[in-house]
Protein backbone atom coordinates (compact mmCIF):
# COMPACT_ATOMS: atom_id res chain seq x y z
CA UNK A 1 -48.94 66.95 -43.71
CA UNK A 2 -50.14 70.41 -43.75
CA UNK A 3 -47.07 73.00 -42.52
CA UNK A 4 -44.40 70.52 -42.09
CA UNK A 5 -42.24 72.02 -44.54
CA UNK A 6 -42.01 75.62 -43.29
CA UNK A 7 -41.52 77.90 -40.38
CA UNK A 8 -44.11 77.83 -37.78
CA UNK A 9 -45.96 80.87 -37.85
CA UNK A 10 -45.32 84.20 -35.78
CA UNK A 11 -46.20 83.69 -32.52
CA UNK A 12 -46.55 79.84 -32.72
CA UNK A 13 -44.95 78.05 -29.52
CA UNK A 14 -43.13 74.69 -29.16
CA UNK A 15 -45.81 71.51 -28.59
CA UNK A 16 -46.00 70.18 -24.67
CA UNK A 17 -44.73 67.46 -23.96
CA UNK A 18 -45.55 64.37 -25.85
CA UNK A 19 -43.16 61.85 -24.03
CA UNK A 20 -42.90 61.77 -20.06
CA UNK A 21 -41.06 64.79 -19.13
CA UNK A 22 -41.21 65.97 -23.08
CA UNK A 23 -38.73 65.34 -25.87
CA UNK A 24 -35.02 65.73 -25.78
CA UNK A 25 -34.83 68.08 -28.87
CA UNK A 26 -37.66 70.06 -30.04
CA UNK A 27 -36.73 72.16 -34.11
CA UNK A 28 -38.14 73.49 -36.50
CA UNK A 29 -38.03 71.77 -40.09
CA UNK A 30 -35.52 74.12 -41.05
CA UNK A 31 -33.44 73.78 -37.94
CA UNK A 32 -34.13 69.96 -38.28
CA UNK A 33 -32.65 70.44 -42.39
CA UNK A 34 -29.60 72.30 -40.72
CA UNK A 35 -28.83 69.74 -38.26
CA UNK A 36 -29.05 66.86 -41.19
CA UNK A 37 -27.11 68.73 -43.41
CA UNK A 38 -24.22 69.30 -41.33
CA UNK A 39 -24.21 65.49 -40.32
CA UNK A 40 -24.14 64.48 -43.68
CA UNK A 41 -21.30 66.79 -44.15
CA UNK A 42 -19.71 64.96 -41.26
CA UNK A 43 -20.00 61.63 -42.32
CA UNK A 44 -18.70 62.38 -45.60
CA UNK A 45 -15.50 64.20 -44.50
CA UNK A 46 -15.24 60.98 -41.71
CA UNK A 47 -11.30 60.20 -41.66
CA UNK A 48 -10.75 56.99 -44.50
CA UNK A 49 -11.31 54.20 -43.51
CA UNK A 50 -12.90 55.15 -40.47
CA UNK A 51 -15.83 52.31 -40.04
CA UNK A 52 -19.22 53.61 -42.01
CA UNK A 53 -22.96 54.02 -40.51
CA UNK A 54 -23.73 50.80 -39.43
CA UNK A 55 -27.15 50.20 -37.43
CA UNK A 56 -24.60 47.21 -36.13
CA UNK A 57 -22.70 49.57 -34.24
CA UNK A 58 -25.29 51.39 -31.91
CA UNK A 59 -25.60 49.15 -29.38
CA UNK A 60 -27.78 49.75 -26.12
CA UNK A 61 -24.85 51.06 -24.45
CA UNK A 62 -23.97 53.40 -26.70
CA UNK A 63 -27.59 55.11 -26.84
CA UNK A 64 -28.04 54.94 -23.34
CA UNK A 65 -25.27 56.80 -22.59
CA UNK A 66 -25.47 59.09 -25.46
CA UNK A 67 -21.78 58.24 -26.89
CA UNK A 68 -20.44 60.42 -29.51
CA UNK A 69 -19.54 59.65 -32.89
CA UNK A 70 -20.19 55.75 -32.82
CA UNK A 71 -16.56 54.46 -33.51
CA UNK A 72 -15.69 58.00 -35.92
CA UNK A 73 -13.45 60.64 -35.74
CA UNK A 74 -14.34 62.58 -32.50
CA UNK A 75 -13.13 66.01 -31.77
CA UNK A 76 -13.41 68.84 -34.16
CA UNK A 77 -15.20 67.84 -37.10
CA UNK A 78 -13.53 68.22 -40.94
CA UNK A 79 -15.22 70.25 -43.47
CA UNK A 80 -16.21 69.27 -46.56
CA UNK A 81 -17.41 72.53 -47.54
CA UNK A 82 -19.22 75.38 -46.69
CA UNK A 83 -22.14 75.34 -44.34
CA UNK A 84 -25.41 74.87 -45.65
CA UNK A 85 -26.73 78.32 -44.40
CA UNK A 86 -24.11 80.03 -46.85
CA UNK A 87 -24.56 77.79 -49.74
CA UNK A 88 -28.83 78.62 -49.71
CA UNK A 89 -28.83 82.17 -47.84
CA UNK A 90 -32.20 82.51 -46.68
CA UNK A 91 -33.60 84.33 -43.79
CA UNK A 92 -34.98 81.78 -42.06
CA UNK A 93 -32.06 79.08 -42.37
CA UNK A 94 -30.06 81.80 -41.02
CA UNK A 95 -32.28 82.49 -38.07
CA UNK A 96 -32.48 78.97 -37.56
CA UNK A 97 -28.46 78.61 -37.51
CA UNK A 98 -28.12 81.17 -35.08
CA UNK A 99 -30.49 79.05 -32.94
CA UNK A 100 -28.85 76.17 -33.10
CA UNK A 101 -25.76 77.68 -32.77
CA UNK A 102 -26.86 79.37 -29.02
CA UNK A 103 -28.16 76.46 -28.22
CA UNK A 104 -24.14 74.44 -28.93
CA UNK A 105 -25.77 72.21 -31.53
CA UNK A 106 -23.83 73.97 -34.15
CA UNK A 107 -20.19 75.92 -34.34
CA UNK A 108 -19.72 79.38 -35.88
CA UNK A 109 -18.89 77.50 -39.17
CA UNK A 110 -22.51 75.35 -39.17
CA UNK A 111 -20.81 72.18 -38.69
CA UNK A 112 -22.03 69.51 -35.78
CA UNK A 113 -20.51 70.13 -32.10
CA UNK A 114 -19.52 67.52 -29.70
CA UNK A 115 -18.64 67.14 -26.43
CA UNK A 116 -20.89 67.89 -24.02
CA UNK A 117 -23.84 65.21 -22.41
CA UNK A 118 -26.67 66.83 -25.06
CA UNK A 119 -24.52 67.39 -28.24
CA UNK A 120 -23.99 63.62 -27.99
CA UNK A 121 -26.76 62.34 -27.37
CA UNK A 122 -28.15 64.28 -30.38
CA UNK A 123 -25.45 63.30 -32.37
CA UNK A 124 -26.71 59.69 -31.56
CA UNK A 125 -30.28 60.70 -32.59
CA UNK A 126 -29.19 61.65 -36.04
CA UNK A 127 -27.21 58.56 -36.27
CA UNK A 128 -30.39 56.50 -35.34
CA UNK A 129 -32.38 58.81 -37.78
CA UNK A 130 -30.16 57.94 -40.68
CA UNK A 131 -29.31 54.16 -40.12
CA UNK A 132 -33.03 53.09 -38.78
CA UNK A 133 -33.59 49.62 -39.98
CA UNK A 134 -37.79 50.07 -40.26
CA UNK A 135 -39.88 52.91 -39.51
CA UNK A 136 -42.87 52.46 -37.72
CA UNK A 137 -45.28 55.48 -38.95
CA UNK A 138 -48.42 55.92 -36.94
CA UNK A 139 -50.71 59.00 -38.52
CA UNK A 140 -53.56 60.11 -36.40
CA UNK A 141 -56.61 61.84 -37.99
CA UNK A 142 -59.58 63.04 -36.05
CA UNK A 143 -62.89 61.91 -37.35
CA UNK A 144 -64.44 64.56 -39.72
CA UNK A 145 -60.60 66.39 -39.62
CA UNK A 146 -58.33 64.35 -42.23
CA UNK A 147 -56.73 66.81 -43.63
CA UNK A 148 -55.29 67.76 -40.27
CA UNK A 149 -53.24 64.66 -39.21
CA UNK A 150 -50.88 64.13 -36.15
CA UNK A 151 -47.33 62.17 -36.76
CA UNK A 152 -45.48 60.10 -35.04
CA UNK A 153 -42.50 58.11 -36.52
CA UNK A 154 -40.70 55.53 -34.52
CA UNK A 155 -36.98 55.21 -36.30
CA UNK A 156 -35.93 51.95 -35.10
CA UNK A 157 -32.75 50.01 -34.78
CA UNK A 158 -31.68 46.78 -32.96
CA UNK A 159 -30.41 48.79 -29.60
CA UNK A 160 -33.62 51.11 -29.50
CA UNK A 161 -35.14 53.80 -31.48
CA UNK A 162 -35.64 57.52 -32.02
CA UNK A 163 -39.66 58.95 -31.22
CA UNK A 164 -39.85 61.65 -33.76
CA UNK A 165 -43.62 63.84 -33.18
CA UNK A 166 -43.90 66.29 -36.42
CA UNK A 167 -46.32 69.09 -35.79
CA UNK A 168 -49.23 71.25 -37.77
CA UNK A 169 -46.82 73.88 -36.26
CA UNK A 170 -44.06 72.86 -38.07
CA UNK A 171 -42.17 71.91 -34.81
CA UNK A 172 -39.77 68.00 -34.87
CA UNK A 173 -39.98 66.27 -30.93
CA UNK A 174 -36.94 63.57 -30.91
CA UNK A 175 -36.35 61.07 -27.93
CA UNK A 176 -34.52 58.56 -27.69
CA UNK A 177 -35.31 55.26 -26.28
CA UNK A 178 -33.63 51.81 -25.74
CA UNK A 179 -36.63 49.52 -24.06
CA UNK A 180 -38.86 47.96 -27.31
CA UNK A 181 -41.48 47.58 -24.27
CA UNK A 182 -41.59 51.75 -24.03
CA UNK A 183 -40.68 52.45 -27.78
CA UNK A 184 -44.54 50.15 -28.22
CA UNK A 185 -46.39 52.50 -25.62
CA UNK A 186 -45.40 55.42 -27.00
CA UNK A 187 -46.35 54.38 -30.56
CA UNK A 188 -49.88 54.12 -29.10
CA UNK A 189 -49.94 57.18 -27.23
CA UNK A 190 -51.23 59.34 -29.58
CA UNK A 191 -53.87 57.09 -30.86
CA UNK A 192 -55.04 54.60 -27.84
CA UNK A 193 -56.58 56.86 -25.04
CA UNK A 194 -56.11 55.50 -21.84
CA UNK A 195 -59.71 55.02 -21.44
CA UNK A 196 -60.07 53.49 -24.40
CA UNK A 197 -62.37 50.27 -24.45
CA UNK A 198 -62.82 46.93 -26.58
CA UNK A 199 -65.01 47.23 -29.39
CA UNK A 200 -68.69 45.69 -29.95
CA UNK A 201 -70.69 45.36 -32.61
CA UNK A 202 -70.62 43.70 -36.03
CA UNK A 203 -68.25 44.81 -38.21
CA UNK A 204 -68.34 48.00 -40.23
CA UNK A 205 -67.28 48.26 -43.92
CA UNK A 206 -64.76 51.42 -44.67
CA UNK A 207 -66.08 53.46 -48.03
CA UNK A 208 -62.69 54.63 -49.20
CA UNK A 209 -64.62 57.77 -50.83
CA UNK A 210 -66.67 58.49 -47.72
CA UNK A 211 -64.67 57.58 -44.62
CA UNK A 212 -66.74 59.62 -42.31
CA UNK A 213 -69.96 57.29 -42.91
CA UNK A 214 -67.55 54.54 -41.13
CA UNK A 215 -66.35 56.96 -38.27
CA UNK A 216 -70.11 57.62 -37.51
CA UNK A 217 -71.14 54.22 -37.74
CA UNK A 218 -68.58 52.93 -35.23
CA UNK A 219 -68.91 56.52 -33.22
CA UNK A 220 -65.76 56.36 -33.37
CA UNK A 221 -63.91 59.85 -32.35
CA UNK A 222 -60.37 58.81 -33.65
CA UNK A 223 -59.23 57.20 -36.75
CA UNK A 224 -55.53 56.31 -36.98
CA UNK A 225 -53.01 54.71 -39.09
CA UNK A 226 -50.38 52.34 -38.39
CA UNK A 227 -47.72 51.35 -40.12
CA UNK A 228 -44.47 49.27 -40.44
CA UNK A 229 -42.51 49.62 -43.52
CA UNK A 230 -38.17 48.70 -44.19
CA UNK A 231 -36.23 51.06 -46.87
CA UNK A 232 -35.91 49.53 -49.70
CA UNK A 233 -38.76 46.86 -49.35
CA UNK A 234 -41.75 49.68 -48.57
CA UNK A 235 -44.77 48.77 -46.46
CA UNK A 236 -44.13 46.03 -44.18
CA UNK A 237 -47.72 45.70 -42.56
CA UNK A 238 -50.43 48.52 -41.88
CA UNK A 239 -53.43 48.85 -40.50
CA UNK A 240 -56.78 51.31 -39.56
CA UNK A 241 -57.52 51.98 -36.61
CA UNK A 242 -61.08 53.71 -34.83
CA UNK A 243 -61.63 54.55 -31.73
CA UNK A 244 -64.82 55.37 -30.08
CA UNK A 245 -67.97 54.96 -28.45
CA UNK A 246 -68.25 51.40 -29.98
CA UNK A 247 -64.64 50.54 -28.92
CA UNK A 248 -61.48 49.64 -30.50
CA UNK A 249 -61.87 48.39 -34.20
CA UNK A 250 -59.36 47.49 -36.60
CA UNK A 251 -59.11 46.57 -40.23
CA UNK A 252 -56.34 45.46 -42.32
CA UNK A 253 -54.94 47.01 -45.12
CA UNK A 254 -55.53 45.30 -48.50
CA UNK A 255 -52.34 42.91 -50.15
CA UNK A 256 -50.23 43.55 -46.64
CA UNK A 257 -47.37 41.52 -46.78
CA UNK A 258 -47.59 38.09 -44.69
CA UNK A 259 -43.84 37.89 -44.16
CA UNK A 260 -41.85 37.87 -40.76
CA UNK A 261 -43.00 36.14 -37.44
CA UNK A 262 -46.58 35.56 -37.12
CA UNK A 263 -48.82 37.83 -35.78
CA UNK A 264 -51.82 35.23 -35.68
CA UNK A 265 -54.19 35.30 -32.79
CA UNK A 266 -53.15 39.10 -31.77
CA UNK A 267 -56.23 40.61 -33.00
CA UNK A 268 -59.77 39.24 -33.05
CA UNK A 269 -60.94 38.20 -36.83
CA UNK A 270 -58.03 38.97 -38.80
CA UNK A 271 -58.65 38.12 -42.26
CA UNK A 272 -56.64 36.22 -44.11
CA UNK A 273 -56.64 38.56 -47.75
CA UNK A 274 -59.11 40.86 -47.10
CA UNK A 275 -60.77 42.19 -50.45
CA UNK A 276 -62.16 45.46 -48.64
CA UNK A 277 -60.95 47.48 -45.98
CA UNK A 278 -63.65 45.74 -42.69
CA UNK A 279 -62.98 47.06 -39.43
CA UNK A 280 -63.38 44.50 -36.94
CA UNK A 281 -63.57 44.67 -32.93
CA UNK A 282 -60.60 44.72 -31.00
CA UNK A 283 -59.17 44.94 -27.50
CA UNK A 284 -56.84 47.98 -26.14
CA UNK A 285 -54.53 44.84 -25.20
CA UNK A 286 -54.99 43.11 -28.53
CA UNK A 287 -53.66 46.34 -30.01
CA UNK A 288 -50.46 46.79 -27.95
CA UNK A 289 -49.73 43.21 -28.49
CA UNK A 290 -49.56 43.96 -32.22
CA UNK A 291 -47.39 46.67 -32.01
CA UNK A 292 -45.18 45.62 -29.55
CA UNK A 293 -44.69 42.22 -32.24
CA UNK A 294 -43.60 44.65 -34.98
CA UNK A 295 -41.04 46.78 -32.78
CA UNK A 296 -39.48 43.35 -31.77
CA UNK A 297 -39.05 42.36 -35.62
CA UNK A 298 -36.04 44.73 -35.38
CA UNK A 299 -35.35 46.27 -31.52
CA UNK A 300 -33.88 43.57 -29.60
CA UNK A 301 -34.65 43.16 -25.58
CA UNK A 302 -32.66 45.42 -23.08
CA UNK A 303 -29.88 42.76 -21.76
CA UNK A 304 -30.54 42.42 -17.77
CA UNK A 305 -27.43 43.70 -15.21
CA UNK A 306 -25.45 41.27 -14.43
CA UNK A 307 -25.00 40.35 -10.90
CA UNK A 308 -21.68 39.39 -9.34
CA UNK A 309 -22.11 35.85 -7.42
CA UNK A 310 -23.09 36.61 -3.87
């Protein structure tokens, strides 16, 4: 990704919205660095035997409402050392820390704060961040534009998931949300436009060295990448997607793993072990029936209110 290491440039603005009524947080990579750092630092100097990062413990309650600390030491948190900004003084962490700091993210010593509605709830997103059970990684590239991708990364977790949009800018967009239903749609936001039709024609063969020729043949103005992949266990299932003037098409990544619940009959003629990457017509719905499959491998369905008997 082209910029996502470094400041944005002079004169460079945050991104609009991305999710309805825009992200919760919106950083730059090095106020994004700050922010892990100091949580790191946080969990480490925890209180012993205070219960560890479980993804067990964030329950839908607890990110709904934003909770603080998930079951740790609350109040002021203990230092394990000295803030990140003093151990690597550079201009720009220290610009960033004085950010975060007006903003209450951060005390004067660069350690997390706590205690009011937003410093929880992005407490909660870094928890998420660091205990996400799968990551669901969907990289949009414009046709004839590759080396100019857009990011989105779904960190997910039984009670809901964190919607992380990285920018050319440099800029991180983090929301959190509890519904898999919603966590799906906005994995396809970026990449399914709401106009977007089912796909005709005969299939089209991807050249790996010349993936325009494909993009032309399908007229397809959007080619996207989605994927599902576990730590420890890597890429889960993936595939291509193009969008266009012929439609939705699809092909499937070569030697995908065929473990976990079946995903048969949710797109049109899935191959079985595809020896070359074939993208094959789709529907819009066809699509968000896929995703929404892998985002219930791990995010479990919002319980319903119960009703006291009438």
């Amino acid at each position: 990704m082209s910029d996502l290491d470094g400041r944005p440039e002079t004169g460079t603005t945050p991104p609009g919205p991305g999710l309805p009524g825009g992200p919760v947080l919106v950083v730059t990579a090095v106020e994004l660095e700050l922010l892990e750092d100091a949580h790191d630092r946080s969990l480490d100097a925890a209180t012993p035997g205070a219960d560890t990062l479980d993804p067990a413990t964030l329950d839908a309650a607890t990110l709904g409402e934003g909770a603080a600390r998930l079951g740790r030491v609350t109040g002021p948190t203990p230092r394990a050392g000295p803030p990140a900004a003093q151990e690597r003084p550079r201009p720009d962490r220290a610009e960033a820390l004085l950010s975060l700091q007006g903003r209450g993210l951060l005390d004067a010593d660069g350690a997390l704060a706590a205690g009011t509605a937003f410093t929880d709830l992005v407490l909660v997103m870094l928890d998420v961040r660091l205990a996400a059970e799968a990551l669901l990684v969907v990289e949009r590239r414009l046709a004839g534009a590759e080396e100019r991708p857009d990011l989105r990364l779904l960190h997910l977790v039984a009670a809901g998931g964190v919607v992380e949009d990285l920018h050319a800018g440099g800029w991180h967009g983090l929301d959190l949300l509890v519904d898999p239903g919603q966590l799906a749609e906005e994995a396809l936001t970026p990449v399914l436009p709401p106009d977007a039709r089912a796909g005709r024609g005969e299939p089209v063969v991807l050249d790996p060295d010349d993936p325009d020729a494909a993009a032309a043949a399908l007229g397809a103005g959007l080619l996207a990448e989605l994927t599902l992949a576990r730590p420890g266990s890597g890429t889960e299932e993936s595939v291509l997607l193009a969008v266009g003037e012929s439609g939705c098409h699809v092909a499937w990544a070569p030697a995908t793993p065929r473990e976990g619940p079946s995903t048969a009959g949710v797109l049109d003629d899935r191959p079985a072990a595809p020896p070359r990457l074939t993208f094959a017509p789709t529907s819009p719905d066809a699509l968000r029936a896929l995703v929404r499959e892998w985002v219930s491998r791990v995010v479990e369905p919002v319980p319903l209110p119960r009703h006291a008997p009438g």
